[in-house]
C-alpha atoms as a PDB file:
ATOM      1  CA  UNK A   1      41.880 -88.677 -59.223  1.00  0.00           C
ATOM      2  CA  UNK A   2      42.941 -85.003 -58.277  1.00  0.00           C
ATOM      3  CA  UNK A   3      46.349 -86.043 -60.714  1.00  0.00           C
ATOM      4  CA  UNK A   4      44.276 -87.153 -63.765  1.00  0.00           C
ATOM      5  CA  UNK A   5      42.430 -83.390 -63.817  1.00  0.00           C
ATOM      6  CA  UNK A   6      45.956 -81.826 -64.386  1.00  0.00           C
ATOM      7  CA  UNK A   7      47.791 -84.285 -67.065  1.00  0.00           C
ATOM      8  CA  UNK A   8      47.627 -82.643 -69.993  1.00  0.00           C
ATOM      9  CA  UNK A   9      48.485 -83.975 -73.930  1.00  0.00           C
ATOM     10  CA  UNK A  10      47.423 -83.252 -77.050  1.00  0.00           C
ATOM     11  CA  UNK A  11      45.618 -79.902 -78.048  1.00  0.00           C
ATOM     12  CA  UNK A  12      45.392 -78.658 -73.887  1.00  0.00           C
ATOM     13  CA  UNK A  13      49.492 -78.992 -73.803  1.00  0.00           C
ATOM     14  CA  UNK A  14      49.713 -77.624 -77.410  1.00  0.00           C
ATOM     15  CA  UNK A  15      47.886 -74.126 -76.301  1.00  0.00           C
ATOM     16  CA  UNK A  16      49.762 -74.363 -72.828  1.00  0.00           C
ATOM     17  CA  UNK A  17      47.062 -74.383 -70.725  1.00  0.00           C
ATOM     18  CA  UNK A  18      48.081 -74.948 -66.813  1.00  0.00           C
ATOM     19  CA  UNK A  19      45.999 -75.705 -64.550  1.00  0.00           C
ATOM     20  CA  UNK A  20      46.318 -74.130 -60.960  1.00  0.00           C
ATOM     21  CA  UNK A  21      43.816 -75.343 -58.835  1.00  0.00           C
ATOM     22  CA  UNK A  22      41.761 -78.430 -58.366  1.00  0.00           C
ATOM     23  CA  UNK A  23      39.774 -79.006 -55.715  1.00  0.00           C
ATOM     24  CA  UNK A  24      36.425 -80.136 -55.034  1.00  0.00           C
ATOM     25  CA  UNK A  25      34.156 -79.235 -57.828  1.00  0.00           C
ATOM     26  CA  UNK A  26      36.104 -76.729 -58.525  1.00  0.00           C
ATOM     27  CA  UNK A  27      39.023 -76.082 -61.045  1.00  0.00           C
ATOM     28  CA  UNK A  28      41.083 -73.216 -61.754  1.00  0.00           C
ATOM     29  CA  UNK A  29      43.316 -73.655 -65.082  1.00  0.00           C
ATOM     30  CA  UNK A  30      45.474 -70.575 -67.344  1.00  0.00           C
ATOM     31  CA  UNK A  31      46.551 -69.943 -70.770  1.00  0.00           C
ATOM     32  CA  UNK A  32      48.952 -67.000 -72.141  1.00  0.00           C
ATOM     33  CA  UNK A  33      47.535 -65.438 -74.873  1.00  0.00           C
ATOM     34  CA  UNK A  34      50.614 -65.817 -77.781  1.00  0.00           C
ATOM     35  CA  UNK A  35      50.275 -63.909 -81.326  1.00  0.00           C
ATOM     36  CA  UNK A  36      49.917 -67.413 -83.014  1.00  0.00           C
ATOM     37  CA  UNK A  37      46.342 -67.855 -81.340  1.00  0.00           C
ATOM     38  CA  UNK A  38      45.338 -64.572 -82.459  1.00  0.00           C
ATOM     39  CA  UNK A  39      43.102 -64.668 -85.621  1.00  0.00           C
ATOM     40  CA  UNK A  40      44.029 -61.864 -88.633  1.00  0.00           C
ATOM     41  CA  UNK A  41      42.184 -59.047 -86.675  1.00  0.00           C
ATOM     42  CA  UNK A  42      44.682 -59.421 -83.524  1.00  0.00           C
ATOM     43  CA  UNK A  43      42.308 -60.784 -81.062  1.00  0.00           C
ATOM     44  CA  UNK A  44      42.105 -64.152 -79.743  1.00  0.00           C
ATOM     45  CA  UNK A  45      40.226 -66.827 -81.864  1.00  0.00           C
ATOM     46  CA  UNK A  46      37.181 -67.997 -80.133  1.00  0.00           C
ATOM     47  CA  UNK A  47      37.985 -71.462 -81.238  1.00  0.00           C
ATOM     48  CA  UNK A  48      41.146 -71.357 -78.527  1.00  0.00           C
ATOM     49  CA  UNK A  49      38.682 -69.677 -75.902  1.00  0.00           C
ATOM     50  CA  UNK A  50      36.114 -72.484 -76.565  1.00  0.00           C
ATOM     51  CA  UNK A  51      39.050 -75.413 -76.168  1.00  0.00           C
ATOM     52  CA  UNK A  52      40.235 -73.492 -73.038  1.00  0.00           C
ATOM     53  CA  UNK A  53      36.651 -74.070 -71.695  1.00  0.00           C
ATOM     54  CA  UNK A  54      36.043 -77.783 -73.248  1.00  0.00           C
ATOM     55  CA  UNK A  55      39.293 -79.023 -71.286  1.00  0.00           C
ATOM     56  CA  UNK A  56      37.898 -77.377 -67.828  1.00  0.00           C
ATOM     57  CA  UNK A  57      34.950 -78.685 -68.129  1.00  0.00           C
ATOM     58  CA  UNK A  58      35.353 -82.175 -68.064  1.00  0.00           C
ATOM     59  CA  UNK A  59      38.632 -82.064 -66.057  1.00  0.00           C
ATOM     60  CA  UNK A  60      36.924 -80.595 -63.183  1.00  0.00           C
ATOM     61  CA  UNK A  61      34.587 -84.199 -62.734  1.00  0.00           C
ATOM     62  CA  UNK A  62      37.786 -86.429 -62.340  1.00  0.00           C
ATOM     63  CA  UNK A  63      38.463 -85.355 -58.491  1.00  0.00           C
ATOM     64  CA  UNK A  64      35.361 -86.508 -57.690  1.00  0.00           C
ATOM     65  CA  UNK A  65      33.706 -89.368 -60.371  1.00  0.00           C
ATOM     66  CA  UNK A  66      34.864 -93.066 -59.553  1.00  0.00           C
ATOM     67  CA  UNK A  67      37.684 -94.051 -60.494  1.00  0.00           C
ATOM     68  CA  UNK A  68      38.208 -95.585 -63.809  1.00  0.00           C
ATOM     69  CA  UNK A  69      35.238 -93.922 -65.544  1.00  0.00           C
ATOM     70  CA  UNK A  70      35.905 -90.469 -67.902  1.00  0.00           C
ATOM     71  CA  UNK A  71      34.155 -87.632 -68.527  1.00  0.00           C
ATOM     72  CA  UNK A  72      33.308 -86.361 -72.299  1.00  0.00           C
ATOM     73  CA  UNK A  73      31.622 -83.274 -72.919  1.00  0.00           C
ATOM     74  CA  UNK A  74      28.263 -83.216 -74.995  1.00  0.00           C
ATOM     75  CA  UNK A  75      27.450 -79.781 -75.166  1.00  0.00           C
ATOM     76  CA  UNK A  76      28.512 -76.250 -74.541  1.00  0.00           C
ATOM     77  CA  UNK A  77      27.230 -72.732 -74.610  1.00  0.00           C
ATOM     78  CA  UNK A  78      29.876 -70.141 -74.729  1.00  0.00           C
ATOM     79  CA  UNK A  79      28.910 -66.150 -74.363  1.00  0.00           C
ATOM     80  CA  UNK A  80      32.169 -63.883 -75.499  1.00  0.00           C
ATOM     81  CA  UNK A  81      31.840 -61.143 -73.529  1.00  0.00           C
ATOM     82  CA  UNK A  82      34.996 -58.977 -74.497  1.00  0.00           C
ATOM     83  CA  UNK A  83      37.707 -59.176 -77.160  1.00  0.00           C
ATOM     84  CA  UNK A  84      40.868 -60.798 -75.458  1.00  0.00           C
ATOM     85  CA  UNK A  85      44.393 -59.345 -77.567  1.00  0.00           C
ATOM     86  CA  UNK A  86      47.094 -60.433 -74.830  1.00  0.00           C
ATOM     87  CA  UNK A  87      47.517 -61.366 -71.127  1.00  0.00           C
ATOM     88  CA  UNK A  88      46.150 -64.540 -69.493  1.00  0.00           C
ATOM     89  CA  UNK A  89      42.955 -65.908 -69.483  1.00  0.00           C
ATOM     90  CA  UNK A  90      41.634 -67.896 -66.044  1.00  0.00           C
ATOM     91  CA  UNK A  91      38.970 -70.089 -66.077  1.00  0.00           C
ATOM     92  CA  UNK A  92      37.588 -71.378 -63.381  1.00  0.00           C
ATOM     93  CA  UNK A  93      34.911 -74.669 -63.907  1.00  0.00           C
ATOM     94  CA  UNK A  94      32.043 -75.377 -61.293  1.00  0.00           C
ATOM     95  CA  UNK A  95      30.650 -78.487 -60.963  1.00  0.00           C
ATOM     96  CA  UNK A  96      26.322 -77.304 -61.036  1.00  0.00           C
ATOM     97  CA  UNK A  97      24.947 -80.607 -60.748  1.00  0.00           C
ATOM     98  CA  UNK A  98      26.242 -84.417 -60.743  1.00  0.00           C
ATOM     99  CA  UNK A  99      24.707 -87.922 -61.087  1.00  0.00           C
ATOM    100  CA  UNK A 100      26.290 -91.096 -62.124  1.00  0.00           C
ATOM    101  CA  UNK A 101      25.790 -90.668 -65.357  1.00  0.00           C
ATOM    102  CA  UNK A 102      25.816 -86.334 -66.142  1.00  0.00           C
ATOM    103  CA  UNK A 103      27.142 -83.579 -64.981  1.00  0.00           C
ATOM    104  CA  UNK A 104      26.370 -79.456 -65.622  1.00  0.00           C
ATOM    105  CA  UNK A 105      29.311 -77.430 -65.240  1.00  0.00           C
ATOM    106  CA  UNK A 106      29.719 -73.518 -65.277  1.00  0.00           C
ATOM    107  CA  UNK A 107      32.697 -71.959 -66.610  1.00  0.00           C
ATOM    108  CA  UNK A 108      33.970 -67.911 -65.707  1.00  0.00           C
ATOM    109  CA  UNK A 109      37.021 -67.279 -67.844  1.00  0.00           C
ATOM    110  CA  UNK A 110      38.798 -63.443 -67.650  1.00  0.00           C
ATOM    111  CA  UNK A 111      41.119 -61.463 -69.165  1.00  0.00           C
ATOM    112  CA  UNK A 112      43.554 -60.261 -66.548  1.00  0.00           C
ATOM    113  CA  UNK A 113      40.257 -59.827 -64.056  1.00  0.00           C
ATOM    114  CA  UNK A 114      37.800 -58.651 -66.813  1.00  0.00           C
ATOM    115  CA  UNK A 115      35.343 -61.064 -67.175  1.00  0.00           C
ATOM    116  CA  UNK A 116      35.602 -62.482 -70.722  1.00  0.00           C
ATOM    117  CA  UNK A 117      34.111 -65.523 -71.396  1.00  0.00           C
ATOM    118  CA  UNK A 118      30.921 -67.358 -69.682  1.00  0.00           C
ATOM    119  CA  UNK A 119      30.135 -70.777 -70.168  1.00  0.00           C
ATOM    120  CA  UNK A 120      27.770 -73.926 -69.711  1.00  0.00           C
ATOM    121  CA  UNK A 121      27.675 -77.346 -70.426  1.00  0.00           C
ATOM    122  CA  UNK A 122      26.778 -81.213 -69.966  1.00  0.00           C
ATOM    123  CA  UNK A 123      29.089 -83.566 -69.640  1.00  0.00           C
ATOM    124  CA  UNK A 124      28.595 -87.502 -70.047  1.00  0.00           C
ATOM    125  CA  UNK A 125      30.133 -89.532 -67.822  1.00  0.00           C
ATOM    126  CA  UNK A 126      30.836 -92.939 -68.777  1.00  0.00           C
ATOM    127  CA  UNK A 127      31.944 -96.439 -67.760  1.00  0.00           C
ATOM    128  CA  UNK A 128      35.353 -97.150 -71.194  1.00  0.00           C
ATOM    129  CA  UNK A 129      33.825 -99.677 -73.534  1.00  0.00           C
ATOM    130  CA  UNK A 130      35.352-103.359 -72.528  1.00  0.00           C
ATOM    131  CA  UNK A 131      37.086-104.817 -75.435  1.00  0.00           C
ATOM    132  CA  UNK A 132      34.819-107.529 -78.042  1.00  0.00           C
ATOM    133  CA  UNK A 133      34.378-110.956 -76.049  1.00  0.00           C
ATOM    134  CA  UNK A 134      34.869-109.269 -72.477  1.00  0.00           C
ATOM    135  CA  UNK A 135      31.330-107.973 -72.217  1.00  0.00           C
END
């Protein structure tokens, strides 16, 4: 399941985020900062840093859930540390705790090495609903 924590669609391939490492409960993924993710004050909107976090999050359980199930986030704390303007942001998810059903995962994201962004959340993890009449 290693693959499934790097395809990316939607809003992840829309803000280019990349991911570089997957491993083990663990998960490394980047993003450029571009001026159309800036908000009107020139710094990055917190709303991209937040999505940046949300994608690691749950992408980090797919290595290591069983296969078929999927991972959905159900909370999130996010501290913003330091005003990002340009560069790359890293964040790097940490599986905390897992059971069959939950997870806790810790998220570090920087600015070029300045610590920028620190994160943590639950994530659900759940068998996909079986179509009406194949319960």
């Amino acid at each position: 399941m290693t693959a499934m924590a790097g395809q990316l669609d939607g809003l992840p391939t829309y803000l280019g985020i990349r991911t570089t490492h997957v491993g083990p409960a663990v998960m490394t993924a980047e993003l450029d900062v571009r001026p159309d993710l800036l908000n009107p004050f020139g710094t990055l909107h917190g709303g991209v840093l937040s999505a940046l976090v949300d994608h690691v999050l749950g992408a980090v359980l797919y290595p290591v859930i069983e296969r078929g199930r999927w991972a959905a986030t159900t909370e999130f704390k996010l501290n913003l540390l330091a005003a990002v303007r340009d560069g790359t942001l890293t964040a790097r998810s940490t599986i905390v705790s897992l059971t069959r059903r939950t997870a806790v995962v810790q998220v570090e994201v920087d600015n070029d090495g300045r610590l920028c962004g620190l994160a943590q959340g639950t994530v659900l993890i759940a068998q996909p609903r079986q179509p009406d009449g194949d319960r």
